[in-house]
PDB file of N, CA and C in Angstrom:
ATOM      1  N   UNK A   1     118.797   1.019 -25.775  1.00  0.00           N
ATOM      2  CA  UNK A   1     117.444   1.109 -25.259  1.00  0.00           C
ATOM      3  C   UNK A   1     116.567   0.114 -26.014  1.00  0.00           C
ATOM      4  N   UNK A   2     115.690  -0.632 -25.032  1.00  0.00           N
ATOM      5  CA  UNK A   2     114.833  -1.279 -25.968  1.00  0.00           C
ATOM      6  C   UNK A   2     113.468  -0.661 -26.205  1.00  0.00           C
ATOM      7  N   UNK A   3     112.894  -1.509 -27.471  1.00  0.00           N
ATOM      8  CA  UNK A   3     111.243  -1.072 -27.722  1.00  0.00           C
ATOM      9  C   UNK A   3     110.336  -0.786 -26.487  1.00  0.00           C
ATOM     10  N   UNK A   4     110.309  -1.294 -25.443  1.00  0.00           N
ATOM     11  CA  UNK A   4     109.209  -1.588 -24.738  1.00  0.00           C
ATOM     12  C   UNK A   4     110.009  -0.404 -23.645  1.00  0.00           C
ATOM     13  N   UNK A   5     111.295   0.222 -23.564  1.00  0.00           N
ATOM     14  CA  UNK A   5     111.594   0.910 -22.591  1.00  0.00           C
ATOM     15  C   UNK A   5     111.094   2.671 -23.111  1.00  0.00           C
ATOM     16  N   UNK A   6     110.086   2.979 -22.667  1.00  0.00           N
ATOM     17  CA  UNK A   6     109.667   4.579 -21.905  1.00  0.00           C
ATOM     18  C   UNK A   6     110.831   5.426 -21.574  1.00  0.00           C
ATOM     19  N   UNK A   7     110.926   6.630 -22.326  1.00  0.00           N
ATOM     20  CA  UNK A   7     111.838   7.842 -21.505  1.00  0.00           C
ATOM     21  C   UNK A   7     111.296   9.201 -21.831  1.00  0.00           C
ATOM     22  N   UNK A   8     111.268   9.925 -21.096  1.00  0.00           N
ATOM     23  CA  UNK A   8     110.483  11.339 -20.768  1.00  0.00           C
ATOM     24  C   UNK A   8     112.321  12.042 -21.435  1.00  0.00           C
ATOM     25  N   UNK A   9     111.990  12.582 -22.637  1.00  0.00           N
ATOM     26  CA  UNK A   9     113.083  13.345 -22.697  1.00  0.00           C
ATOM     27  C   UNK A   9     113.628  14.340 -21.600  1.00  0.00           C
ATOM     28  N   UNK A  10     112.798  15.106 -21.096  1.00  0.00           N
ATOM     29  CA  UNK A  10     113.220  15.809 -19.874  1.00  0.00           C
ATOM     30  C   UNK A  10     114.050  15.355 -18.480  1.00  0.00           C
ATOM     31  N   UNK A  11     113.373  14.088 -18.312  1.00  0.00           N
ATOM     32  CA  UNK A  11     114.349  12.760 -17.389  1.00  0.00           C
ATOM     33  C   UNK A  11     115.383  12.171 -17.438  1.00  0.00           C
ATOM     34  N   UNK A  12     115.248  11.841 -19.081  1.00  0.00           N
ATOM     35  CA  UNK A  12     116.122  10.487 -19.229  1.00  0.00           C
ATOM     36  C   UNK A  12     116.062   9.499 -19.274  1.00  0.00           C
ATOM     37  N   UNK A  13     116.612   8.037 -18.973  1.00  0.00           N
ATOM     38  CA  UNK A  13     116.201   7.230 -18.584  1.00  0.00           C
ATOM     39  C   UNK A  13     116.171   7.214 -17.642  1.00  0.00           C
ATOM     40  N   UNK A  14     114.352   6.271 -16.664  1.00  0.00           N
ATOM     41  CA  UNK A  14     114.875   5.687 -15.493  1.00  0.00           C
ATOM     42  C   UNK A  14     114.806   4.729 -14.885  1.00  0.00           C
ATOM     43  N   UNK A  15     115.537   4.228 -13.903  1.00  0.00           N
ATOM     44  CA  UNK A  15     116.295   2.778 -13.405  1.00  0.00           C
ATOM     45  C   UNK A  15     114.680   1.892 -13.309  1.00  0.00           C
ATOM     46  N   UNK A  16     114.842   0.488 -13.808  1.00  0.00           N
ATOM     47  CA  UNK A  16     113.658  -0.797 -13.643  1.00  0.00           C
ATOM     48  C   UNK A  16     113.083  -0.557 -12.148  1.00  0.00           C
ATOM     49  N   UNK A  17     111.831  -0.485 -11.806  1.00  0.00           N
ATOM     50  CA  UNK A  17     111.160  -1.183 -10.818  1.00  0.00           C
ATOM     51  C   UNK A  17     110.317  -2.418 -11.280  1.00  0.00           C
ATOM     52  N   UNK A  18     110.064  -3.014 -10.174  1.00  0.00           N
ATOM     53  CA  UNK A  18     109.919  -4.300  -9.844  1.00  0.00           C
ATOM     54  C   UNK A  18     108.881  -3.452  -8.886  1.00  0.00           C
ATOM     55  N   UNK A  19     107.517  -5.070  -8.647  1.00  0.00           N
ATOM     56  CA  UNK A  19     106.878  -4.975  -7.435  1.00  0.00           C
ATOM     57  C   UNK A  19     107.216  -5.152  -6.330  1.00  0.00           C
ATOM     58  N   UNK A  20     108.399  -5.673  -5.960  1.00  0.00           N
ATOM     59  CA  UNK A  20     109.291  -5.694  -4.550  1.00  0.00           C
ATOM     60  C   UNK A  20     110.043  -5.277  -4.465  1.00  0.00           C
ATOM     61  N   UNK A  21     110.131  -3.570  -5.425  1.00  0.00           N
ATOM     62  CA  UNK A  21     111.092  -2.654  -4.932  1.00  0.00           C
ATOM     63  C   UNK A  21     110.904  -2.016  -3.413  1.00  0.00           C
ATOM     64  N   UNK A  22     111.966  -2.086  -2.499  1.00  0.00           N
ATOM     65  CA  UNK A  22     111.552  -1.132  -1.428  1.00  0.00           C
ATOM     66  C   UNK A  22     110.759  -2.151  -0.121  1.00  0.00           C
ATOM     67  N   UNK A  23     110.412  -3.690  -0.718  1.00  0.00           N
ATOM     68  CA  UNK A  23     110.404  -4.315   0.365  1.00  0.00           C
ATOM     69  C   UNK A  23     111.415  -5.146   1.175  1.00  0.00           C
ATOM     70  N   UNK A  24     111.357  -5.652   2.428  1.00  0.00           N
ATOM     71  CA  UNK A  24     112.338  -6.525   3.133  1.00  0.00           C
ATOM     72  C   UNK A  24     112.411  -7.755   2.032  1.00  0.00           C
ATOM     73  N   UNK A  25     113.365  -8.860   2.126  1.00  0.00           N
ATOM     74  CA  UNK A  25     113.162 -10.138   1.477  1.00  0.00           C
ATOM     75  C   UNK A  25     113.610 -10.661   2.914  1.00  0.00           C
ATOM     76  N   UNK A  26     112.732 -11.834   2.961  1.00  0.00           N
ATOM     77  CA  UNK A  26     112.900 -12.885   3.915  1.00  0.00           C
ATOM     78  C   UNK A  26     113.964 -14.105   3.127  1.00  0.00           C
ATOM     79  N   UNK A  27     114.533 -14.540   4.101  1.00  0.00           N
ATOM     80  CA  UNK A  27     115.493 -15.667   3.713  1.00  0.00           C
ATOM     81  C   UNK A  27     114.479 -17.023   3.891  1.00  0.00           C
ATOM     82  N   UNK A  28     113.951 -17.916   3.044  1.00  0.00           N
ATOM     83  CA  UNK A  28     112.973 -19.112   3.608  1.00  0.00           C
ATOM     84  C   UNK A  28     113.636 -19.800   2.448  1.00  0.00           C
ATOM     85  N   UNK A  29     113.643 -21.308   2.985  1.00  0.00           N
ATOM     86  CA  UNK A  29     114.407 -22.693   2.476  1.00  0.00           C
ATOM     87  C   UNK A  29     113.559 -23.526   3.036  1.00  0.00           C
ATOM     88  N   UNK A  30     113.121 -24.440   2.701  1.00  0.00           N
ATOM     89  CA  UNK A  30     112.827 -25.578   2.790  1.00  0.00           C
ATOM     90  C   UNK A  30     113.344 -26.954   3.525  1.00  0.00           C
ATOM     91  N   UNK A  31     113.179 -27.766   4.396  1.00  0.00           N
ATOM     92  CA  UNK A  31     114.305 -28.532   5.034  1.00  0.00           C
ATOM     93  C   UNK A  31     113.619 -29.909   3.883  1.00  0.00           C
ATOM     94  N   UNK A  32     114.088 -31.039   4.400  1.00  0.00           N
ATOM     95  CA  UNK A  32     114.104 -32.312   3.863  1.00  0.00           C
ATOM     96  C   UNK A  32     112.540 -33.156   4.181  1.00  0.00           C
ATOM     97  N   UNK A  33     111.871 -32.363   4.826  1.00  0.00           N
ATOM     98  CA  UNK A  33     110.541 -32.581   5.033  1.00  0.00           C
ATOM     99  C   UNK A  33     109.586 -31.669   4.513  1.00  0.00           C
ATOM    100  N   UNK A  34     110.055 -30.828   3.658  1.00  0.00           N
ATOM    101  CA  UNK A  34     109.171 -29.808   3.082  1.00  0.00           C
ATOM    102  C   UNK A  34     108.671 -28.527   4.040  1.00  0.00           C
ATOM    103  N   UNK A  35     109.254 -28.677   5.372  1.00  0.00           N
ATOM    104  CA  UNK A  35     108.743 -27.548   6.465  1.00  0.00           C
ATOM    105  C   UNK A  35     109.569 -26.345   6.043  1.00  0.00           C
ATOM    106  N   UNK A  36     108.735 -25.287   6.416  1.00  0.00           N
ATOM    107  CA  UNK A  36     110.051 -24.360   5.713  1.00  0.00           C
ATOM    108  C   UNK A  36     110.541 -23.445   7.022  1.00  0.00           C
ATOM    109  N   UNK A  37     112.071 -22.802   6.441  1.00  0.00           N
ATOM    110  CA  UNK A  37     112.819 -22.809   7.590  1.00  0.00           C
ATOM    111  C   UNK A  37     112.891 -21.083   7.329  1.00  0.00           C
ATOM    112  N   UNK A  38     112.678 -19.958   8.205  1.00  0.00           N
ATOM    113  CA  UNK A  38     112.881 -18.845   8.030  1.00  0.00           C
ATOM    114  C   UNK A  38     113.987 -18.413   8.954  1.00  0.00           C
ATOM    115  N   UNK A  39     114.548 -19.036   9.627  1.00  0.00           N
ATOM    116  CA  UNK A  39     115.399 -18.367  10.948  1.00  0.00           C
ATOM    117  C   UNK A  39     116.883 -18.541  10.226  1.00  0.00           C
ATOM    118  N   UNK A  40     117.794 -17.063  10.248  1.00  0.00           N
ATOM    119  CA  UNK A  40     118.922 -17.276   9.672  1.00  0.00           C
ATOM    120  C   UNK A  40     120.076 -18.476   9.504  1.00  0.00           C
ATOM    121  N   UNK A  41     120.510 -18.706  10.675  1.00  0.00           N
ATOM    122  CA  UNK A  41     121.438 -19.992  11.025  1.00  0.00           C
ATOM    123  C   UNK A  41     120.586 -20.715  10.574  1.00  0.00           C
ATOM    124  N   UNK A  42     119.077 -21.170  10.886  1.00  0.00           N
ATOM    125  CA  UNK A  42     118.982 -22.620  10.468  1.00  0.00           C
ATOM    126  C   UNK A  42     119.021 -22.576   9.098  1.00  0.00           C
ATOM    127  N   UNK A  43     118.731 -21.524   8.186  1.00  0.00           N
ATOM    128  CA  UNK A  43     118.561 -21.365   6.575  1.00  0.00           C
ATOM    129  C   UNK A  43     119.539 -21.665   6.158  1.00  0.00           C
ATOM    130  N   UNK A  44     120.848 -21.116   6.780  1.00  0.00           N
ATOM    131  CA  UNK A  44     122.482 -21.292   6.359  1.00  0.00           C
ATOM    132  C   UNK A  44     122.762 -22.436   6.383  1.00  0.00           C
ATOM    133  N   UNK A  45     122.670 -23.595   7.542  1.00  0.00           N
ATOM    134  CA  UNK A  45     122.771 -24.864   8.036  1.00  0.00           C
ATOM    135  C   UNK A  45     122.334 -25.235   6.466  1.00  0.00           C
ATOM    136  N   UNK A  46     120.703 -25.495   6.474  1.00  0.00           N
ATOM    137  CA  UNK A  46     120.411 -26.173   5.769  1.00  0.00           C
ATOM    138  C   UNK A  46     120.793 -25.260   4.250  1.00  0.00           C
ATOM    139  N   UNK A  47     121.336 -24.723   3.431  1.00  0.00           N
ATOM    140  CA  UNK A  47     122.018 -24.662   2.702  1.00  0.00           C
ATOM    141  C   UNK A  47     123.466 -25.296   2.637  1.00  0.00           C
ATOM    142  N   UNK A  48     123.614 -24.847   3.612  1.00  0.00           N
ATOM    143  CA  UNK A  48     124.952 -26.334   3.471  1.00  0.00           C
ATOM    144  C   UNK A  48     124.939 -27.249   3.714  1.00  0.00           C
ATOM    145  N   UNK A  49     123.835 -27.932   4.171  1.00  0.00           N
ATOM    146  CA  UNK A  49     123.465 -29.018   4.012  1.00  0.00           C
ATOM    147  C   UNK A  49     122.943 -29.607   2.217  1.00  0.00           C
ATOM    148  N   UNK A  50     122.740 -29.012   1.757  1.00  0.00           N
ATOM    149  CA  UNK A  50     121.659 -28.752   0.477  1.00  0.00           C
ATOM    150  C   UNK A  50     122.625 -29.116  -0.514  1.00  0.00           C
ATOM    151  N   UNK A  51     123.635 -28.043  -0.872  1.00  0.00           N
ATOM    152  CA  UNK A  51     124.925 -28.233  -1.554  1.00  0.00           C
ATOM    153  C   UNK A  51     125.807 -29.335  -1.251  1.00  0.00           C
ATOM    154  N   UNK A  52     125.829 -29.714   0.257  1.00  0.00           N
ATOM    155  CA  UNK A  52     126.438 -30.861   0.610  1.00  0.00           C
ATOM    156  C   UNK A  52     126.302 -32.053  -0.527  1.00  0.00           C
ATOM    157  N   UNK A  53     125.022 -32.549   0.048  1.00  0.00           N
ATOM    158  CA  UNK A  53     123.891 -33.804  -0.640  1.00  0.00           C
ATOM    159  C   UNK A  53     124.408 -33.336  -2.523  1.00  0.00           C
ATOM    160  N   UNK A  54     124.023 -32.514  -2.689  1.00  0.00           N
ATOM    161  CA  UNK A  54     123.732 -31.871  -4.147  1.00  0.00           C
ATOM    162  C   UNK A  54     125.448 -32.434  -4.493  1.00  0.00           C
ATOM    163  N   UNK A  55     126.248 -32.126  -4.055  1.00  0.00           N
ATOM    164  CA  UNK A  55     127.943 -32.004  -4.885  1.00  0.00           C
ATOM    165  C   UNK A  55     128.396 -33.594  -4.436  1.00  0.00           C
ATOM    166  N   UNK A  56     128.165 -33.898  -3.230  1.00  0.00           N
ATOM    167  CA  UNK A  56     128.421 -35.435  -3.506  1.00  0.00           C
ATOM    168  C   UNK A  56     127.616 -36.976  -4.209  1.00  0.00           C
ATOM    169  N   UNK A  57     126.641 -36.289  -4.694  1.00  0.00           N
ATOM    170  CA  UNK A  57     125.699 -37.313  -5.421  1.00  0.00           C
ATOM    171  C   UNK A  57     126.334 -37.647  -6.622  1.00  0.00           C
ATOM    172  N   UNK A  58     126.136 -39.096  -6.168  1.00  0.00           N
ATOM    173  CA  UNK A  58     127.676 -40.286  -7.997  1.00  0.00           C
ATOM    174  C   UNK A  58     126.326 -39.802  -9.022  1.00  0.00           C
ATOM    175  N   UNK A  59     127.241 -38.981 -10.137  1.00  0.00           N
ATOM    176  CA  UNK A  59     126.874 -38.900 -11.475  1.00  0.00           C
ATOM    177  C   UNK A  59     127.390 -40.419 -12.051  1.00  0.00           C
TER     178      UNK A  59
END
């Protein structure tokens, strides 16, 4: 347990929240023009597109 972690002996410990516990997450990427892309397939596309560029660039 760390310093900054709170426990109600009666409880126990309990599990981290976050402020975006309990909300949706949207999938959004960015394309090569800075527009950003929220629609699944195109997010996927351009992730493999992304890694593409990214793994064949000469070190």
């Amino acid at each position: 347990m760390t310093r900054t972690q709170k426990t109600d002996p009666e409880e126990g410990l309990k599990p981290p929240q976050g402020p975006h516990d309990g909300q949706p997450k949207a999938s959004v990427i960015s394309d090569a023009d800075e527009k950003l892309l929220t629609e699944g397939a195109v997010v996927l596309y351009r992730l493999s597109e992304y890694c593409s560029d990214l793994y064949s660039y000469p070190f």
